[in-house]
Each structure stands twice: as C-alpha cells, then as structure tokens.
PDB file of N, CA and C in Angstrom:
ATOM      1  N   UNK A   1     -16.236  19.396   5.534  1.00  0.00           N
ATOM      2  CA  UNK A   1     -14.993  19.969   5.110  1.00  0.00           C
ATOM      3  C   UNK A   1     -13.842  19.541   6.009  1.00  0.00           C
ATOM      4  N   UNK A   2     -14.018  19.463   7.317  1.00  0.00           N
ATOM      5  CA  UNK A   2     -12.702  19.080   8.108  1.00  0.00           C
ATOM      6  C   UNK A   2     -12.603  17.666   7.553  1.00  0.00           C
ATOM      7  N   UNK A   3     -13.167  16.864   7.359  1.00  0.00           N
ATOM      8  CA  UNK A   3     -12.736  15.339   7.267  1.00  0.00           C
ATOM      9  C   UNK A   3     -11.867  15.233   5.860  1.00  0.00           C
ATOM     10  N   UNK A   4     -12.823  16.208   4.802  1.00  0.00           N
ATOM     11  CA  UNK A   4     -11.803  16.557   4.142  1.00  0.00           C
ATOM     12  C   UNK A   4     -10.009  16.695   4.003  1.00  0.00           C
ATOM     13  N   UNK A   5     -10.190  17.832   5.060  1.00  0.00           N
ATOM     14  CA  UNK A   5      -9.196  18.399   5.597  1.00  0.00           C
ATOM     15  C   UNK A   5      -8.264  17.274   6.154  1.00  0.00           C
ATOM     16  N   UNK A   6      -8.694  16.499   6.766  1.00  0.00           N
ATOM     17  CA  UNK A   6      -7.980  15.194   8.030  1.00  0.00           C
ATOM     18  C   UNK A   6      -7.645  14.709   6.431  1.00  0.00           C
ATOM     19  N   UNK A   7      -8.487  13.834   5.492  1.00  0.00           N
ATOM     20  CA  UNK A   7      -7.855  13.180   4.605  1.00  0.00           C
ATOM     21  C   UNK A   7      -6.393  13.463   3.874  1.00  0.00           C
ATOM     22  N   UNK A   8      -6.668  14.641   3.317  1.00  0.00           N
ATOM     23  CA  UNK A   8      -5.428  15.561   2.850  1.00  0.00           C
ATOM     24  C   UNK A   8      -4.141  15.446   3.615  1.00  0.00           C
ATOM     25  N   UNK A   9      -4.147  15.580   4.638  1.00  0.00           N
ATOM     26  CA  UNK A   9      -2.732  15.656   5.466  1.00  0.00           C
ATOM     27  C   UNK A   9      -1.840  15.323   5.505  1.00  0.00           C
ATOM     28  N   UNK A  10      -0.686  15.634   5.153  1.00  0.00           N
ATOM     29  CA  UNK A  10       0.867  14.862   4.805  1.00  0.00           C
ATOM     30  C   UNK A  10       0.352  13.464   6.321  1.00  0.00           C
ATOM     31  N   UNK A  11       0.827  12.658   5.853  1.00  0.00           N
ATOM     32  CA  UNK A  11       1.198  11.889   6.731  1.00  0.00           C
ATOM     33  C   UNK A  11       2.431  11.865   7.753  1.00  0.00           C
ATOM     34  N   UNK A  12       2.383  11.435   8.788  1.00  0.00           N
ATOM     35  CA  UNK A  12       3.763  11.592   9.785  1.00  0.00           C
ATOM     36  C   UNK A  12       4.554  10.052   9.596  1.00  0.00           C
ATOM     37  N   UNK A  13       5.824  10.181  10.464  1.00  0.00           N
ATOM     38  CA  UNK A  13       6.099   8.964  10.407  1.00  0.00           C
ATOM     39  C   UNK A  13       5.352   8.180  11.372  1.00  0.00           C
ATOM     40  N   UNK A  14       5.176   8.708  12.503  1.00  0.00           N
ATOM     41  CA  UNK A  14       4.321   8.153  13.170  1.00  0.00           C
ATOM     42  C   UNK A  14       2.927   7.794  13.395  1.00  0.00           C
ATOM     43  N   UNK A  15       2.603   8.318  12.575  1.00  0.00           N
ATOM     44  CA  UNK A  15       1.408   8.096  11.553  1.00  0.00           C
ATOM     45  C   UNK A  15       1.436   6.679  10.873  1.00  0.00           C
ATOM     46  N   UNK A  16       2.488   6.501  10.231  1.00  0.00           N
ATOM     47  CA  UNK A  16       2.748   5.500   9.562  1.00  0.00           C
ATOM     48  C   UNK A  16       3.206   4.273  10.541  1.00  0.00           C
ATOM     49  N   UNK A  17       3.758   4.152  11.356  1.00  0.00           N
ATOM     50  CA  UNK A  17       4.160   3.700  12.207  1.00  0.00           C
ATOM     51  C   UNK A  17       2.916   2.796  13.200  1.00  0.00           C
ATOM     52  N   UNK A  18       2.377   3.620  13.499  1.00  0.00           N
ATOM     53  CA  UNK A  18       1.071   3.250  14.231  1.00  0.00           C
ATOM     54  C   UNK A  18      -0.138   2.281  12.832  1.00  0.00           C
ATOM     55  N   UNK A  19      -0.152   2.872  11.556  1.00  0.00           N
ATOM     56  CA  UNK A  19      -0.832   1.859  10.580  1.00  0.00           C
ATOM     57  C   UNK A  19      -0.169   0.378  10.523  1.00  0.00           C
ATOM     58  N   UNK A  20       1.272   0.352  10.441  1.00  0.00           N
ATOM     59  CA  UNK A  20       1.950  -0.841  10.463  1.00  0.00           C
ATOM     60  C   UNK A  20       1.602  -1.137  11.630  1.00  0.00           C
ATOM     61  N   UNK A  21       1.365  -0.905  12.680  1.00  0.00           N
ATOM     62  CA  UNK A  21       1.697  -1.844  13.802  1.00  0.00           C
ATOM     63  C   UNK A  21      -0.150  -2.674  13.998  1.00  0.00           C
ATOM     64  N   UNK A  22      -1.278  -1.770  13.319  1.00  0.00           N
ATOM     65  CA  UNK A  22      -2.285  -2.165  13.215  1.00  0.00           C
ATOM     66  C   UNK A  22      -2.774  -3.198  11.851  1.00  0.00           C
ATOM     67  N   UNK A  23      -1.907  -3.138  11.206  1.00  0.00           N
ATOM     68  CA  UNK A  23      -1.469  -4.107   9.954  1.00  0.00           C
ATOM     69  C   UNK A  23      -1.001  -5.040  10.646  1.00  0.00           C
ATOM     70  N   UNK A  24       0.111  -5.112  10.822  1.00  0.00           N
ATOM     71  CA  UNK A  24       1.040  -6.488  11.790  1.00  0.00           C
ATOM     72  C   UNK A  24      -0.089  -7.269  12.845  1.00  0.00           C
ATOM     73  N   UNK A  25      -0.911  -6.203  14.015  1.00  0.00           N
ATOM     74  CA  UNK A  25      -1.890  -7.151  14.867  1.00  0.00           C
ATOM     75  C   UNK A  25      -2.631  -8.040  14.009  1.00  0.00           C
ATOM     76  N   UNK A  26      -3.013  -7.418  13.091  1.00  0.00           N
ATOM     77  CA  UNK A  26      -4.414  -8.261  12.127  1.00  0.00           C
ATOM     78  C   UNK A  26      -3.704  -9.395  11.505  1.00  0.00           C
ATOM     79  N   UNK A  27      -2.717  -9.250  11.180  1.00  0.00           N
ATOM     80  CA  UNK A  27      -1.764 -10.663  10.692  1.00  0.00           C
ATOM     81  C   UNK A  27      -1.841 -11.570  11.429  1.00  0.00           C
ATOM     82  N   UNK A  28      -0.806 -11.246  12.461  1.00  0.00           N
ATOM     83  CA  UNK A  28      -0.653 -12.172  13.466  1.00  0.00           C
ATOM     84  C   UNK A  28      -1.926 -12.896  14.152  1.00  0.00           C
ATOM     85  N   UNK A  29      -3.171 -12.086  13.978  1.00  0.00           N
ATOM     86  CA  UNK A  29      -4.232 -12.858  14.165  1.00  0.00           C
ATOM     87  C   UNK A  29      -5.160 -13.553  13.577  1.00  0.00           C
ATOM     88  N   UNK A  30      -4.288 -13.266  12.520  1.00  0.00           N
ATOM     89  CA  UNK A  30      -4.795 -14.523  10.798  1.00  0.00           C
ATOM     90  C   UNK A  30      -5.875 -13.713  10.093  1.00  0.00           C
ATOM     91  N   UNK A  31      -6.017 -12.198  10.451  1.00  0.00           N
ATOM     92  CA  UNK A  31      -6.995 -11.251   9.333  1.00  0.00           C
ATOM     93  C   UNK A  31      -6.509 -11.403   8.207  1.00  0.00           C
ATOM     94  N   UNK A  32      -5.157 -11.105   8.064  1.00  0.00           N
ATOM     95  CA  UNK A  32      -4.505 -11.260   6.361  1.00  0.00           C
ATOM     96  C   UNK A  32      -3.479 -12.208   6.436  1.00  0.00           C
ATOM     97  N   UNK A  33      -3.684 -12.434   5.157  1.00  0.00           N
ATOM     98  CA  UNK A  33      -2.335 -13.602   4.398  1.00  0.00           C
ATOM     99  C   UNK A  33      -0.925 -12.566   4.389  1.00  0.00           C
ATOM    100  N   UNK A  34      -0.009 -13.516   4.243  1.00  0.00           N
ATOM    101  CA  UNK A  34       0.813 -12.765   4.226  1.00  0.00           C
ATOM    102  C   UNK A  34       1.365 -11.827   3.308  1.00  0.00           C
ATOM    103  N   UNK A  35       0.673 -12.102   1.586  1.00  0.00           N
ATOM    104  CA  UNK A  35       0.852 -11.220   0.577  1.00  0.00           C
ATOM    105  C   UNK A  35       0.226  -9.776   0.694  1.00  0.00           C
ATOM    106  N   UNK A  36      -1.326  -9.975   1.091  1.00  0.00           N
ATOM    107  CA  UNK A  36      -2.005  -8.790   1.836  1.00  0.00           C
ATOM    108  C   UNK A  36      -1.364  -8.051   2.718  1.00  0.00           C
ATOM    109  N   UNK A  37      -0.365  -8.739   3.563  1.00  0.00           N
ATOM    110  CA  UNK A  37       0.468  -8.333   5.106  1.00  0.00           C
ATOM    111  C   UNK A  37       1.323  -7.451   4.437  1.00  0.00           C
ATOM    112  N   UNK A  38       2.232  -8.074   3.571  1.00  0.00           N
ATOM    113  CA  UNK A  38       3.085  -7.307   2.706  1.00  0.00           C
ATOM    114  C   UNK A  38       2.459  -6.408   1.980  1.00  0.00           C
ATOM    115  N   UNK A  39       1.617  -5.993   1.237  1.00  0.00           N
ATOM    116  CA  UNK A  39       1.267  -5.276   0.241  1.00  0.00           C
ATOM    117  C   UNK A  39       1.144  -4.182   1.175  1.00  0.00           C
ATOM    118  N   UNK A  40      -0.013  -4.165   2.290  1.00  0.00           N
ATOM    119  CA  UNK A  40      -0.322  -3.324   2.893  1.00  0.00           C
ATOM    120  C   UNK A  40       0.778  -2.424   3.605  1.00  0.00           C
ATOM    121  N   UNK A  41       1.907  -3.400   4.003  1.00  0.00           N
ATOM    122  CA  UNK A  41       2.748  -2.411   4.509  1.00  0.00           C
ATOM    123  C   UNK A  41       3.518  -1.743   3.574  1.00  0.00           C
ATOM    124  N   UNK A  42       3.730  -2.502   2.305  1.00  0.00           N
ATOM    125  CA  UNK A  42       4.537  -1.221   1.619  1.00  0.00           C
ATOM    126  C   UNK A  42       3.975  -0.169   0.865  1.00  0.00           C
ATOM    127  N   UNK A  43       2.632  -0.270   1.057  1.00  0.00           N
ATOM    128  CA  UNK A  43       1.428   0.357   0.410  1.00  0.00           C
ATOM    129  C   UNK A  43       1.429   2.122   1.812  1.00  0.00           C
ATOM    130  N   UNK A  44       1.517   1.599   2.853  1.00  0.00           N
ATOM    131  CA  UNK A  44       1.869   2.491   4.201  1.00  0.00           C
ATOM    132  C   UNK A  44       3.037   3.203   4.099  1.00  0.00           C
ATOM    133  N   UNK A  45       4.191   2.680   3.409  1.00  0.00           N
ATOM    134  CA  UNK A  45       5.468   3.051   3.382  1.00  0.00           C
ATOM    135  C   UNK A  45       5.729   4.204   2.390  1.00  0.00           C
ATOM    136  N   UNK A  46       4.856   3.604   1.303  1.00  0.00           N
ATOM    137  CA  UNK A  46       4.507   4.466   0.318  1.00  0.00           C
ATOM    138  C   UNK A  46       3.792   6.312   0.620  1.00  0.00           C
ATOM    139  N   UNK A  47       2.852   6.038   0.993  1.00  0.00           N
ATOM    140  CA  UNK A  47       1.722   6.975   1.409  1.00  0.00           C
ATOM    141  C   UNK A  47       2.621   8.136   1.577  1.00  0.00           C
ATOM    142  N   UNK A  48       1.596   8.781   1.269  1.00  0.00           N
ATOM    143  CA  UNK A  48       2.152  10.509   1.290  1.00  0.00           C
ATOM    144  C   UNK A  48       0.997  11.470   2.111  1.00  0.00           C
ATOM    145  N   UNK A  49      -0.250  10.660   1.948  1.00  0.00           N
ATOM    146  CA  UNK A  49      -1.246  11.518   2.960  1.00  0.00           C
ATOM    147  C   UNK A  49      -2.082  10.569   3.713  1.00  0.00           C
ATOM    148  N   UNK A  50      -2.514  11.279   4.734  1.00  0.00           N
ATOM    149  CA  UNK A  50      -3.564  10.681   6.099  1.00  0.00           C
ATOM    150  C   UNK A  50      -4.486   9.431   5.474  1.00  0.00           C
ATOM    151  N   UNK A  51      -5.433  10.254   4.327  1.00  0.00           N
ATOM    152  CA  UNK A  51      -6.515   9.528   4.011  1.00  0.00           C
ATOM    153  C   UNK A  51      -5.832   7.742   3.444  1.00  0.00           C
ATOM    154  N   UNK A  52      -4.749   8.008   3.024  1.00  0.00           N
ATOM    155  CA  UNK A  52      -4.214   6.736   2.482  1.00  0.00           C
ATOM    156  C   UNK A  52      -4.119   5.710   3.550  1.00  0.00           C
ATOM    157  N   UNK A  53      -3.624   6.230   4.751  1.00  0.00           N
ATOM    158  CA  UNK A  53      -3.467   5.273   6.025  1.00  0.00           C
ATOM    159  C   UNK A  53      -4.406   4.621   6.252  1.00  0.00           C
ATOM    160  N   UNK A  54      -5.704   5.913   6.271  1.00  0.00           N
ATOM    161  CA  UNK A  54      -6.943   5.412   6.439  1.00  0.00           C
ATOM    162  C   UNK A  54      -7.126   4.220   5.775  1.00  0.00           C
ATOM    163  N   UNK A  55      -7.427   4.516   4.541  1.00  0.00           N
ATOM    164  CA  UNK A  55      -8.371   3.600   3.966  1.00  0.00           C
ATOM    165  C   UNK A  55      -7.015   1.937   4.068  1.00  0.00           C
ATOM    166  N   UNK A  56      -6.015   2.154   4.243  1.00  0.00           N
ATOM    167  CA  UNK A  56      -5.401   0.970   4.653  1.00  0.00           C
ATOM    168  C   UNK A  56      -5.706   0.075   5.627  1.00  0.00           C
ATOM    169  N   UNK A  57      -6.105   0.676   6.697  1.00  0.00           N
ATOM    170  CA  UNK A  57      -6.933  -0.024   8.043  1.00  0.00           C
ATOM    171  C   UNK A  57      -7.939   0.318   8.432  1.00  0.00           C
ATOM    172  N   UNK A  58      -9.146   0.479   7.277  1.00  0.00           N
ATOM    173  CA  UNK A  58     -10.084   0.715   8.078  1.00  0.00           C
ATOM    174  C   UNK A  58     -11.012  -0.610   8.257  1.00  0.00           C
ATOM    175  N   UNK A  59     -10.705  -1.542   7.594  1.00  0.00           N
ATOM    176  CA  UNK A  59     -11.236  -2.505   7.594  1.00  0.00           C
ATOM    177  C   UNK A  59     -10.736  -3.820   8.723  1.00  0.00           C
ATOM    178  N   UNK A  60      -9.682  -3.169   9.428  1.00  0.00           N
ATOM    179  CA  UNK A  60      -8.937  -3.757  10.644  1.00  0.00           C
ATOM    180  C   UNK A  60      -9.275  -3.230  12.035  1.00  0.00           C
ATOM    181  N   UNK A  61      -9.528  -4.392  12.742  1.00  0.00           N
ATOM    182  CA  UNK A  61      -9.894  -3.848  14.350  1.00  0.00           C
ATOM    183  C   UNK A  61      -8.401  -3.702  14.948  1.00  0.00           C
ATOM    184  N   UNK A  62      -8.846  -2.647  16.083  1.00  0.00           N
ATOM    185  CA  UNK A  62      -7.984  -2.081  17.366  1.00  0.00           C
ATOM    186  C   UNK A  62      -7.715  -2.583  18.398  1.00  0.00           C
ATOM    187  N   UNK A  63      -6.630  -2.987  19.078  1.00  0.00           N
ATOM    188  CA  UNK A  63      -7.055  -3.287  20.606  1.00  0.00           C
ATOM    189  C   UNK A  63      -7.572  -2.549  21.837  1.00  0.00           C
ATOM    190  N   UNK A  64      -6.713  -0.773  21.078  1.00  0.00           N
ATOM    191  CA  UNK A  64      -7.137  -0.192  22.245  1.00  0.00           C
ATOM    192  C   UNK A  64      -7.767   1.167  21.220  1.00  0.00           C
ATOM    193  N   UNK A  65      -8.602   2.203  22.093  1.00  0.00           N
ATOM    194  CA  UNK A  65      -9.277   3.429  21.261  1.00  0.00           C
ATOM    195  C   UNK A  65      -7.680   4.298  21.075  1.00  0.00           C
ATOM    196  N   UNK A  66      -5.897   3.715  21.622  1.00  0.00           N
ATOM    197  CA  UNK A  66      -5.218   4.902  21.676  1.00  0.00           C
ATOM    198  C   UNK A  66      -4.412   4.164  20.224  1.00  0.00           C
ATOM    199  N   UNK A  67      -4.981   3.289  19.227  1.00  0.00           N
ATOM    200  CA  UNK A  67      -4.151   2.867  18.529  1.00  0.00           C
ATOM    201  C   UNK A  67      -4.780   3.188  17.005  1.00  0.00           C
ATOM    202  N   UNK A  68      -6.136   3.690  17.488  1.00  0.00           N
ATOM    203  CA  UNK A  68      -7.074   4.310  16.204  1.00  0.00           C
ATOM    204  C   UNK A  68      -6.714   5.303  16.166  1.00  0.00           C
ATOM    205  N   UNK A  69      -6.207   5.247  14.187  1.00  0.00           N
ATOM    206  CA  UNK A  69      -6.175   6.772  13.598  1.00  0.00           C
ATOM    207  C   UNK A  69      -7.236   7.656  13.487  1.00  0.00           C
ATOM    208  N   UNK A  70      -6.916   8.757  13.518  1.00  0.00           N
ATOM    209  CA  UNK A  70      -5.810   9.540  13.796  1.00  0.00           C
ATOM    210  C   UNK A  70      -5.154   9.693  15.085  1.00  0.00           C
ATOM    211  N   UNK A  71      -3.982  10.840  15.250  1.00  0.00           N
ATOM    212  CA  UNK A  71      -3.732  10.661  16.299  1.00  0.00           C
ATOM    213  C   UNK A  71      -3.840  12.404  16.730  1.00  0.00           C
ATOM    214  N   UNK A  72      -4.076  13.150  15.571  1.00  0.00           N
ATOM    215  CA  UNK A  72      -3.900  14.725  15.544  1.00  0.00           C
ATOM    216  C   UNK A  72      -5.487  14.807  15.516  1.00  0.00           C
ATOM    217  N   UNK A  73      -5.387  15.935  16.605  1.00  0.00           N
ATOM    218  CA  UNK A  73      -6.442  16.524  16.818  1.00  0.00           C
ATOM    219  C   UNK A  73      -7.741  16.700  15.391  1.00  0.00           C
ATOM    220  N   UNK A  74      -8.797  16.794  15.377  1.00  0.00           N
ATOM    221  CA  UNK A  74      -9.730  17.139  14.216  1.00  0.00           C
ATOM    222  C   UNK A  74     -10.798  18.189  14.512  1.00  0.00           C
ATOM    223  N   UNK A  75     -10.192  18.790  15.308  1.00  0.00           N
ATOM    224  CA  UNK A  75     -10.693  20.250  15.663  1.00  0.00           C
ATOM    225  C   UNK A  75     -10.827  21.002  14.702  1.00  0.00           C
ATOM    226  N   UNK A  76     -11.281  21.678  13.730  1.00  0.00           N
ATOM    227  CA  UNK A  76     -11.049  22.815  12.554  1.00  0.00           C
ATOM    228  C   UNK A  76      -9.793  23.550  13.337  1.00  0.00           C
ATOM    229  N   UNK A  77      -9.174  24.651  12.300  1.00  0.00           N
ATOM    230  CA  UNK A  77      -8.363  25.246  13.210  1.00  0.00           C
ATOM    231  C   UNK A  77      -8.950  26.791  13.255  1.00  0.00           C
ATOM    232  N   UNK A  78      -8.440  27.202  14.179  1.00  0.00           N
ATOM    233  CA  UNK A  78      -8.910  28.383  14.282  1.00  0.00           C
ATOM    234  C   UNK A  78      -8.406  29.480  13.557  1.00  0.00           C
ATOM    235  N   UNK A  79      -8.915  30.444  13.001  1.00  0.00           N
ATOM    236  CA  UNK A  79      -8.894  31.699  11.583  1.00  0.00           C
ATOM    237  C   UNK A  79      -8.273  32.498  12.444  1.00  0.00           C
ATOM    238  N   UNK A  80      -7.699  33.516  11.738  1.00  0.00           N
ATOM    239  CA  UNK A  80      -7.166  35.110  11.960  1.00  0.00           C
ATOM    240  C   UNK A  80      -6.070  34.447  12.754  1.00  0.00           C
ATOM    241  N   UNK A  81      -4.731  35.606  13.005  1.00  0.00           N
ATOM    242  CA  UNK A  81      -3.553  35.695  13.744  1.00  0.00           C
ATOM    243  C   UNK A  81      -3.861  34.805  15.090  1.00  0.00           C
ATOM    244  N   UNK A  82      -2.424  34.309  15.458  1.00  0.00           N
ATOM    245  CA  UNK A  82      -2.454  33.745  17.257  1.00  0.00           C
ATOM    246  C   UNK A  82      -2.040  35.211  17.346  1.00  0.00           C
ATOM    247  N   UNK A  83      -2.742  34.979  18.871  1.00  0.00           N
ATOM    248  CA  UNK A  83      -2.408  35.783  19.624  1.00  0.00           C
ATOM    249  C   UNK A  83      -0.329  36.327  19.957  1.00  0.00           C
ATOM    250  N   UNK A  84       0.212  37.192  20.065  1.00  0.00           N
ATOM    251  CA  UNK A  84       1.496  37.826  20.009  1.00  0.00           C
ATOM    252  C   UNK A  84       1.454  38.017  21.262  1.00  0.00           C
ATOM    253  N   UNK A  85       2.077  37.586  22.247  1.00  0.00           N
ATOM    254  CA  UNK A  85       2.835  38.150  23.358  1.00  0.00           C
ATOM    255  C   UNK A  85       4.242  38.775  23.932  1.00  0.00           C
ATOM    256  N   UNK A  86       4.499  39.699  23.355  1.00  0.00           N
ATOM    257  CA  UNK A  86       5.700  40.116  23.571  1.00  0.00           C
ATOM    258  C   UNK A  86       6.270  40.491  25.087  1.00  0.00           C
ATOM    259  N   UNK A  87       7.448  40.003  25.505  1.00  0.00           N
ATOM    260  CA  UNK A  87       7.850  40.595  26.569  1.00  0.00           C
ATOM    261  C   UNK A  87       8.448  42.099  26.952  1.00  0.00           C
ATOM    262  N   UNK A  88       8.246  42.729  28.057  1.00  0.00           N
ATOM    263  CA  UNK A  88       8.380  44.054  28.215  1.00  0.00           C
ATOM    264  C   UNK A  88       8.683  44.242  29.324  1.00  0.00           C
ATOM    265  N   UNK A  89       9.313  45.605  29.431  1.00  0.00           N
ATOM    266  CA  UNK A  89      10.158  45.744  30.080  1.00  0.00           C
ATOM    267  C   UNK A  89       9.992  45.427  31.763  1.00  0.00           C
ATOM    268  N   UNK A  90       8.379  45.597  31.731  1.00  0.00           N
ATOM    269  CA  UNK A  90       8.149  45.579  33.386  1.00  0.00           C
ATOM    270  C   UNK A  90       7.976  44.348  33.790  1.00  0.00           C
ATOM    271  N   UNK A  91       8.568  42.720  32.900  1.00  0.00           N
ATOM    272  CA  UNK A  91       8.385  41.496  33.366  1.00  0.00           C
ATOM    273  C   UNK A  91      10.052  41.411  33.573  1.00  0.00           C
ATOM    274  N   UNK A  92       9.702  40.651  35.032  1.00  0.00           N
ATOM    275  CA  UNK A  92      11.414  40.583  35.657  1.00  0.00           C
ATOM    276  C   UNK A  92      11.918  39.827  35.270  1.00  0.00           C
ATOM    277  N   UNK A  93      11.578  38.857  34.191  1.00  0.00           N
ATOM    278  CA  UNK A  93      12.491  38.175  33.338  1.00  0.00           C
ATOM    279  C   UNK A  93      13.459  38.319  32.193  1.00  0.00           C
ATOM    280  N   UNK A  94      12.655  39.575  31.599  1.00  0.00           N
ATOM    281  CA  UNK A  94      12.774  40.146  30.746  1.00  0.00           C
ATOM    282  C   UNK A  94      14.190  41.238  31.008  1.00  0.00           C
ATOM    283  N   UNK A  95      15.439  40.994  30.532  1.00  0.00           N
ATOM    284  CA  UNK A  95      16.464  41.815  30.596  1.00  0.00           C
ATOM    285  C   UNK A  95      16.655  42.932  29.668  1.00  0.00           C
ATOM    286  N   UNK A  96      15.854  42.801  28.457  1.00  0.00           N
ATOM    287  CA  UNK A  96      15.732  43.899  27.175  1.00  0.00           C
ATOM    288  C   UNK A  96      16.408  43.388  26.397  1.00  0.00           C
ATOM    289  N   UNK A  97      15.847  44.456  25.314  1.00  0.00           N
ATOM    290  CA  UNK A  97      16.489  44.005  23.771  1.00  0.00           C
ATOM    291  C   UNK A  97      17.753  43.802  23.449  1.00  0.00           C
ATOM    292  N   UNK A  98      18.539  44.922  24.198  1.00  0.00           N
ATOM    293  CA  UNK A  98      20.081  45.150  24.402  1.00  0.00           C
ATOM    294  C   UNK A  98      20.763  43.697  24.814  1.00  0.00           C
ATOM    295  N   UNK A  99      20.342  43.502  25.842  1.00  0.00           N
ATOM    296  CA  UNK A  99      20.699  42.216  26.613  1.00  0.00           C
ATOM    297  C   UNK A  99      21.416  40.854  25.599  1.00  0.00           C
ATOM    298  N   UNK A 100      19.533  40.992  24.917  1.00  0.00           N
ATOM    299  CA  UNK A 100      19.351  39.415  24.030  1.00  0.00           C
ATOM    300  C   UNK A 100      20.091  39.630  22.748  1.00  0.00           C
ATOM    301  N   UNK A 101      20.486  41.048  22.398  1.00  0.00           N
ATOM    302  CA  UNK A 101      21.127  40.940  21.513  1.00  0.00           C
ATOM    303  C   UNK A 101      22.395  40.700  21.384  1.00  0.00           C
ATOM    304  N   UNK A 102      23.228  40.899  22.865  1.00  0.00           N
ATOM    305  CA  UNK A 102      24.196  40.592  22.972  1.00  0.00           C
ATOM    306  C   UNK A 102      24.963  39.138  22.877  1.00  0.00           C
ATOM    307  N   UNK A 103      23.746  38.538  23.579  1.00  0.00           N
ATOM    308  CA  UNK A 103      24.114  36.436  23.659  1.00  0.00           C
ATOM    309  C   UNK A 103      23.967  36.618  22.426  1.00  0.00           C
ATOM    310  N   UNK A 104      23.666  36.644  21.553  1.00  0.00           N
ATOM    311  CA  UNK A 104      23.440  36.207  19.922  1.00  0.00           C
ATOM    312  C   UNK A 104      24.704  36.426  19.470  1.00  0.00           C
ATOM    313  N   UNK A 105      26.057  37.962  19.662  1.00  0.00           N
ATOM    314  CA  UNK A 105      26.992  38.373  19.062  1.00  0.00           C
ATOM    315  C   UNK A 105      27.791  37.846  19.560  1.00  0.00           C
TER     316      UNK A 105
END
C-alpha cells in the first residue's frame, strides 16, 4: 500500500527537476537519441504525479544514490492527531494571549 501511496503523489517541481536532470545525464551519455531526450522531457513537464516520474527514469542509471527518486520520505505516515503544544503561561517566552493579540491590531 505505501508504494501505492509514493506512486499517487502530486509531483513537486523539484521532483521534476531532478527527473530532467537524470534524463539530460543519460543523453549526454548517448542512452537516448535526441527525440527520446525530448519526448521524455516534455513527458516530465507534463506529469502530474510521482509514479509518472518514475516510470520515466527507471530505466536510466544514477551517478549518485542522492539523485534517485524519490526524494520524500516513504515512511507510511503516522494515524490519529499530531501532537498540540500550546504555550502557557509559566513559559518565559510566552507573554499571553492579551499580548499576541495586540501585535496583530
């Protein structure tokens, strides 16, 4: 289900960014022609989710492990509420409600 999940994912720009630049290495090192070169990148430009990036380069090598997608964590995420920390009165940073409401007016 998470890989699932990873596929689905709006894509970032930098997301996209990092596929082109792993498109462009494989060119320049004569993996693709240049119609392939082109297709692929506007095929990247296009994309609207993760899995699309994917399957754009997966058939292209890396130079380094920091240039393989993804770049977001694939941790599941964790269920129920984050945790709420509210500040109070006995933290000396904390000037009160009065205070903060005032910078706002």
């Amino acid at each position: 289900m998470a890989g699932t999940r990873l596929t689905r994912m709006l894509a970032s720009v930098s997301d996209r960014d990092r596929a082109i630049r792993i498109i462009k290495e494989s060119f320049i090192e004569g993996r693709l022609a240049m119609d392939e070169f082109e297709q692929r990148v506007g095929q990247v430009l296009e994309s609207r989710e993760f899995g699309e990036l994917l399957a754009l380069t997966a058939d292209l090598p890396v130079r380094s492990p920091f240039d393989r997608l993804p770049s977001h964590p694939t941790a599941p995420r964790r269920s129920g509420p984050l945790p709420l920390r509210l500040p109070c009165g006995s933290d000396p940073g904390w000037h009160g409600y009065s205070a903060a409401r005032q910078a706002f007016t």
